[in-house]
C-alpha atoms as a PDB file:
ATOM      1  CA  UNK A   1     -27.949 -90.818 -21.246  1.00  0.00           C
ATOM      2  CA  UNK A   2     -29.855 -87.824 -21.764  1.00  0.00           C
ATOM      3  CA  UNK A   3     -27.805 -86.282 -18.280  1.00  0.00           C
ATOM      4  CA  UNK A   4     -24.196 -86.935 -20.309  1.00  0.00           C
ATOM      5  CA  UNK A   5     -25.305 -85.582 -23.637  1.00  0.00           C
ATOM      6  CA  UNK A   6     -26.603 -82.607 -22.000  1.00  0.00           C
ATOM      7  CA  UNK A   7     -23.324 -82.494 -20.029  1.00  0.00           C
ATOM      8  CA  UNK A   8     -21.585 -82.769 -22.840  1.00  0.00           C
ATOM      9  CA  UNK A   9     -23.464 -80.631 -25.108  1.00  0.00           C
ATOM     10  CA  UNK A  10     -22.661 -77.896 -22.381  1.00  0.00           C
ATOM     11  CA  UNK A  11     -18.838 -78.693 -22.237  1.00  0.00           C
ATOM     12  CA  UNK A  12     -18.964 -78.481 -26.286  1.00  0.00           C
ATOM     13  CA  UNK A  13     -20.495 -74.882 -26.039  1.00  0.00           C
ATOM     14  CA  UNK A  14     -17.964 -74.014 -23.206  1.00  0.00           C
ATOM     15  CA  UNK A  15     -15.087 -74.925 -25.119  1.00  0.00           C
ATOM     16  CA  UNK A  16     -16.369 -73.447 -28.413  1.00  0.00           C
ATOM     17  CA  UNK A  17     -16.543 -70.120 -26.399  1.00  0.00           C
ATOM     18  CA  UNK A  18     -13.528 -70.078 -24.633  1.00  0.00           C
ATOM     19  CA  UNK A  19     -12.095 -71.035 -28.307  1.00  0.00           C
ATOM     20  CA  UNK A  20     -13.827 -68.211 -29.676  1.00  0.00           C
ATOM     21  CA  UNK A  21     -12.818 -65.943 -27.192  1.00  0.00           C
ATOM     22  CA  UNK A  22      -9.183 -67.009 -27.664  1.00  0.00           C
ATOM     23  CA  UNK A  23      -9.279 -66.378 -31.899  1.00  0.00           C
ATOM     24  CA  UNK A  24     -10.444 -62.959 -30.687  1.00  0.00           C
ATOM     25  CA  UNK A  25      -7.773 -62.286 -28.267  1.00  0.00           C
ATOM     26  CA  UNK A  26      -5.020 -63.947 -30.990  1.00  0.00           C
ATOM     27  CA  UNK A  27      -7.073 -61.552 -34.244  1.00  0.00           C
ATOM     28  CA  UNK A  28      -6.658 -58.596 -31.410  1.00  0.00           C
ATOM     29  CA  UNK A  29      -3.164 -59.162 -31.250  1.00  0.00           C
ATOM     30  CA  UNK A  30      -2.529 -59.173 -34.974  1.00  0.00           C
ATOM     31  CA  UNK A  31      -4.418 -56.652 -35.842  1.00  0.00           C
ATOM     32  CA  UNK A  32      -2.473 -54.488 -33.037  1.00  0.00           C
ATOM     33  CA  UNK A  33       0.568 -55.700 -34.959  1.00  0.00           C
ATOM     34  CA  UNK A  34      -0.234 -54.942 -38.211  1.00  0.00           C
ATOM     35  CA  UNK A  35      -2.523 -51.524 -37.508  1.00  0.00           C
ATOM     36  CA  UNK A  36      -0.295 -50.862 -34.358  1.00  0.00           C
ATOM     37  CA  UNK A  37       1.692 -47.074 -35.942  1.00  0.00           C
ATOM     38  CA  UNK A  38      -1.825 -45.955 -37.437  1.00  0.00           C
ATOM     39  CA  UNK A  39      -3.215 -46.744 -34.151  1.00  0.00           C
ATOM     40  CA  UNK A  40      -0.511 -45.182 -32.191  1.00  0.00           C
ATOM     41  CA  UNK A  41      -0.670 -41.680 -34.530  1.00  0.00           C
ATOM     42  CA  UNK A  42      -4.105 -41.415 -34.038  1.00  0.00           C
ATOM     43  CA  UNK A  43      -3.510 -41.903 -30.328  1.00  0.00           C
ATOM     44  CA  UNK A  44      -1.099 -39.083 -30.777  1.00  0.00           C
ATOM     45  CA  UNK A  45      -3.405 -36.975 -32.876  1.00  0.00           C
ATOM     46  CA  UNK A  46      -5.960 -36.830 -30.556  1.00  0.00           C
ATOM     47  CA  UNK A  47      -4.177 -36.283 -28.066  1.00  0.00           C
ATOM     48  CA  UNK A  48      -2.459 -33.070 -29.168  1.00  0.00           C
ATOM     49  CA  UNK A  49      -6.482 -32.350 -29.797  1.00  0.00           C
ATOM     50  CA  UNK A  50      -7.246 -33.024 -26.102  1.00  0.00           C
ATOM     51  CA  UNK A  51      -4.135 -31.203 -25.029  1.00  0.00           C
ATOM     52  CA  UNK A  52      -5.251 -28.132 -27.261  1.00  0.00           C
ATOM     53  CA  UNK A  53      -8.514 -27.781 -25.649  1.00  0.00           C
ATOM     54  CA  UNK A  54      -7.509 -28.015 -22.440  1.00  0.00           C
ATOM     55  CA  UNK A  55      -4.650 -25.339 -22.620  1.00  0.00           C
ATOM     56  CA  UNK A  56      -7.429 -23.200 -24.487  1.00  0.00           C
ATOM     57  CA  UNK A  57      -9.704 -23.531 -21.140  1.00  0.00           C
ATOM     58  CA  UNK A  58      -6.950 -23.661 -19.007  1.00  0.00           C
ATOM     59  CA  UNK A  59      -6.025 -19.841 -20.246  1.00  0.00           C
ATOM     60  CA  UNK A  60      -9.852 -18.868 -20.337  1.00  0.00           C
ATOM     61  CA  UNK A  61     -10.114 -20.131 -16.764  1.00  0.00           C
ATOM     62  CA  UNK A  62      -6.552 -17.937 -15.790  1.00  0.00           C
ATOM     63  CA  UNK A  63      -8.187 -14.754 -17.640  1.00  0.00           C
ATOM     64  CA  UNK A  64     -11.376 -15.110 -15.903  1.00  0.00           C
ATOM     65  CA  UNK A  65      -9.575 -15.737 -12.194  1.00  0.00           C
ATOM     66  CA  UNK A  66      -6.879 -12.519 -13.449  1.00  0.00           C
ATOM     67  CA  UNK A  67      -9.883 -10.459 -14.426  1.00  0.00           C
ATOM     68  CA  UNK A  68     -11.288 -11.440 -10.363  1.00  0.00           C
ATOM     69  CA  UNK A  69      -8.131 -10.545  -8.988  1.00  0.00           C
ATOM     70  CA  UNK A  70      -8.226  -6.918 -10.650  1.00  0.00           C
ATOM     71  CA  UNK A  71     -11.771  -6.580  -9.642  1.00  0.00           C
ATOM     72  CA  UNK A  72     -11.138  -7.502  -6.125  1.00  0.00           C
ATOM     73  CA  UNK A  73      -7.836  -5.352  -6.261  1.00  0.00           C
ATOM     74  CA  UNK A  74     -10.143  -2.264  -7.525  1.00  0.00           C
ATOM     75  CA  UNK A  75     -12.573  -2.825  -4.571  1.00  0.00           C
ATOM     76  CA  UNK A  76     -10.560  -3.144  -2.253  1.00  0.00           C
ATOM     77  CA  UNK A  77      -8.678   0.604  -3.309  1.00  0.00           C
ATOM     78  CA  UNK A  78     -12.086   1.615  -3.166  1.00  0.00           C
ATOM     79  CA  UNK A  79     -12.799   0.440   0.118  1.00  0.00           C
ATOM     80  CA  UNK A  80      -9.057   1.625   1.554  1.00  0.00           C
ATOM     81  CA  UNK A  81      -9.828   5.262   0.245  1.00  0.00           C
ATOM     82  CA  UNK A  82     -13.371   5.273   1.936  1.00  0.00           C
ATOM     83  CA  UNK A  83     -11.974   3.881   5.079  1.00  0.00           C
ATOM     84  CA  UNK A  84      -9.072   6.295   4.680  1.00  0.00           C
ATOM     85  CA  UNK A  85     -11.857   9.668   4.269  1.00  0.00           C
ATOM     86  CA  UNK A  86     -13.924   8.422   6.910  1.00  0.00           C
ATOM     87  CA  UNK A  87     -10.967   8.406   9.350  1.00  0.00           C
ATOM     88  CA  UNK A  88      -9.889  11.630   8.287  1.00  0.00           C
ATOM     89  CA  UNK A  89     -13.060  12.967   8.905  1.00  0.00           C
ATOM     90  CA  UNK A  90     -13.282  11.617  12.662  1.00  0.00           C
ATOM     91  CA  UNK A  91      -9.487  12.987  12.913  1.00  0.00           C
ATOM     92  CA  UNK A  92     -10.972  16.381  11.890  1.00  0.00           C
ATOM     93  CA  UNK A  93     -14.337  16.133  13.911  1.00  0.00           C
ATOM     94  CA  UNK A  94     -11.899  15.085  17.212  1.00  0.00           C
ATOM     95  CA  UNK A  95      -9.478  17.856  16.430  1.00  0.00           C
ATOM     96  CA  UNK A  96     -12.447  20.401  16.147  1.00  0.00           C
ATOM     97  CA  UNK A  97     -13.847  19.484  19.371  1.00  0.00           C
ATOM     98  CA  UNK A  98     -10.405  19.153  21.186  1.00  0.00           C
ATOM     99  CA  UNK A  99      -9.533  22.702  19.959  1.00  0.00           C
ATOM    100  CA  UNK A 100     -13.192  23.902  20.892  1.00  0.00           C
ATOM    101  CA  UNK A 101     -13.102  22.647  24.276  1.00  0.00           C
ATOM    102  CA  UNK A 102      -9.233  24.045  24.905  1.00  0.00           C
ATOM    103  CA  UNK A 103     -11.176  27.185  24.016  1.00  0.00           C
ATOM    104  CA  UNK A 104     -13.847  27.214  26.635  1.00  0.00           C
ATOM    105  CA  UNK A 105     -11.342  26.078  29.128  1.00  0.00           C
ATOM    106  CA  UNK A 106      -9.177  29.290  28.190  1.00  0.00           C
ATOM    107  CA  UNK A 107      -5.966  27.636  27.280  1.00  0.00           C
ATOM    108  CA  UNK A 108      -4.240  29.199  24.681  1.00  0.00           C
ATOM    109  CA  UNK A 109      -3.660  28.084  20.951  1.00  0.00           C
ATOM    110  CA  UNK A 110      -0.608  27.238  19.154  1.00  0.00           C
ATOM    111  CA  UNK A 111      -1.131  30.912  17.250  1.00  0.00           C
ATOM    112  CA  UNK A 112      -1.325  32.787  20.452  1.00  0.00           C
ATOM    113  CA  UNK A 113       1.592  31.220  21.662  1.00  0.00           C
ATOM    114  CA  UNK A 114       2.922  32.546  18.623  1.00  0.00           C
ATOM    115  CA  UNK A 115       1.849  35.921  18.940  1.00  0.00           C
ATOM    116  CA  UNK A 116       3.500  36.228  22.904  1.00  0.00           C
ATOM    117  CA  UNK A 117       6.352  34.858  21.506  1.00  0.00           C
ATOM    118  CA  UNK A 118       6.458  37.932  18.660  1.00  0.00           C
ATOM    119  CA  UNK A 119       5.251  40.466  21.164  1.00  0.00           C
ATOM    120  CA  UNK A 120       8.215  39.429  23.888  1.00  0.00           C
ATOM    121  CA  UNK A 121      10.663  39.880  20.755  1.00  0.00           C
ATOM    122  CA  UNK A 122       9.402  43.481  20.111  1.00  0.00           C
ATOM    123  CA  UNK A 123       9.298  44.290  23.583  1.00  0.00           C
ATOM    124  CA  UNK A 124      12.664  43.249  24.143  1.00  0.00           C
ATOM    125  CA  UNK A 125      13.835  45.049  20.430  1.00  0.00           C
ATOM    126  CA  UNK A 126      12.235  48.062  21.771  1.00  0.00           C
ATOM    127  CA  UNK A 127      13.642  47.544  25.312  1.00  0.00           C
ATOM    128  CA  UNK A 128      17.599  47.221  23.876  1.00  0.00           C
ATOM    129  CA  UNK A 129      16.549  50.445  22.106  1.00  0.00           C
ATOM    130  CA  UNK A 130      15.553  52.382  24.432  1.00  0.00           C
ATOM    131  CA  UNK A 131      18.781  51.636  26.687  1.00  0.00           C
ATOM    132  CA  UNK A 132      21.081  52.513  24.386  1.00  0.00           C
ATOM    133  CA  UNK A 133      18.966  55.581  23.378  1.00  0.00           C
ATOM    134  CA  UNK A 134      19.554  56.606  27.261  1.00  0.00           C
ATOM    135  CA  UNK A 135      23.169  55.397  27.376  1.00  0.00           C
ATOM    136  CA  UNK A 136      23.779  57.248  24.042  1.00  0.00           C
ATOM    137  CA  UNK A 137      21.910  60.425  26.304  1.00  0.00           C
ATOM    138  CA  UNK A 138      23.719  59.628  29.069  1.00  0.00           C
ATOM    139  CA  UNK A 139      26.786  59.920  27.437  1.00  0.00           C
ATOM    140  CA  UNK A 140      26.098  63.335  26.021  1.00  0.00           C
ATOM    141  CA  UNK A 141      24.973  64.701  29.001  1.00  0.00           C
ATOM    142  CA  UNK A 142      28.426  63.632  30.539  1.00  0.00           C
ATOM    143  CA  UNK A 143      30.214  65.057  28.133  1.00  0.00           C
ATOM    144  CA  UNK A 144      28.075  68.472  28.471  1.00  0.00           C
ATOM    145  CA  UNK A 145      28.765  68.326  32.270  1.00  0.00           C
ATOM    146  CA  UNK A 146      32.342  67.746  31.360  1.00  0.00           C
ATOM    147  CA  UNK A 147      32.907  70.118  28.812  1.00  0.00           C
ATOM    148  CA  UNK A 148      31.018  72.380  30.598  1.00  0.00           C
ATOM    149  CA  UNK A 149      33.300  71.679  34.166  1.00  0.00           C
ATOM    150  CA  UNK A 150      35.956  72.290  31.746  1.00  0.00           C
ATOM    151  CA  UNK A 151      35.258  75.979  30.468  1.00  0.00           C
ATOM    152  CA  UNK A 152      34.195  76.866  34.334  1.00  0.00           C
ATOM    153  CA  UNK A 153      37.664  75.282  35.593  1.00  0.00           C
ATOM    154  CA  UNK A 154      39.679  77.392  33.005  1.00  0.00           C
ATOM    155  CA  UNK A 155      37.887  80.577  33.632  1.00  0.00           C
ATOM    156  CA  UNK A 156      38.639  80.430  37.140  1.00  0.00           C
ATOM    157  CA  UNK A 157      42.220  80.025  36.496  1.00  0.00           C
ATOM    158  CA  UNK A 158      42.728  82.653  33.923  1.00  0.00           C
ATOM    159  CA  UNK A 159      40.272  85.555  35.212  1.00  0.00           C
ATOM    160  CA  UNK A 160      41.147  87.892  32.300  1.00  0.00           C
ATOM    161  CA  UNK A 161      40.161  85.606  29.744  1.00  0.00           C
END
């Protein structure tokens, strides 16, 4: 006997919690009914709370990543205009050693070059002048011989002049 009141002493407690936890569910359910706008307000409140905070750290986090960007834009400037000197240093080193060599080996500069090319153009101003100097000589000369010719040629024909 003891076995069956113990079995049923067990089945009593059993029921009286699954009763118990069925009251709950059924007060859970009316309370939800009656409290159910509060509840849903405050859901909302703190919600618009949560949202706040996290579009406050969401913009801190997008100033902080902006403020990166500009730093890491600024660097890399810097580091473009240091690459950019150094290589116009080695362009200037190269060209200075180019231009020193082409020395040694005697070829002519770009500024010699340029001074032939003025010399030829004098050379050949003062050539033109000269020939038209002698043509312009020549010329007179020819006309002395002529004019000359002529006074000779008309004394021999008139002897009393």
């Amino acid at each position: 006997m003891k076995a069956e009141s113990f079995e049923n002493q067990l089945t009593h407690n059993a029921r009286d919690v699954a009763r118990q936890i069925w009251l709950a569910g059924l007060g859970a359910f009316a309370k939800t009914q009656q409290e159910g706008g509060r509840f849903f307000e405050a859901l909302v409140h703190d919600g618009q709370a949560v949202d706040l905070q996290m579009k406050r750290i969401a913009d801190a986090k997008a100033l902080q990543m902006k403020s990166g960007v500009d730093a890491l834009k600024n660097k890399v400037e810097d580091l473009r205009g240091r690459a950019t000197g150094t290589w116009n240093k080695l362009e200037e080193v190269f060209q200075a050693r180019v231009a020193h060599a082409l020395r040694r080996l005697g070829v002519p500069t770009r500024d010699d070059i340029q001074q032939l090319f003025q010399q030829v153009d004098r050379l050949s101003q003062n050539i033109q002048e000269l020939t038209h100097a002698a043509e312009a000589d020549a010329k007179a000369r020819k006309a002395r011989i002529i004019k000359a010719t002529g006074s000779a040629v008309t004394r021999i024909a008139d002897p009393v002049a």
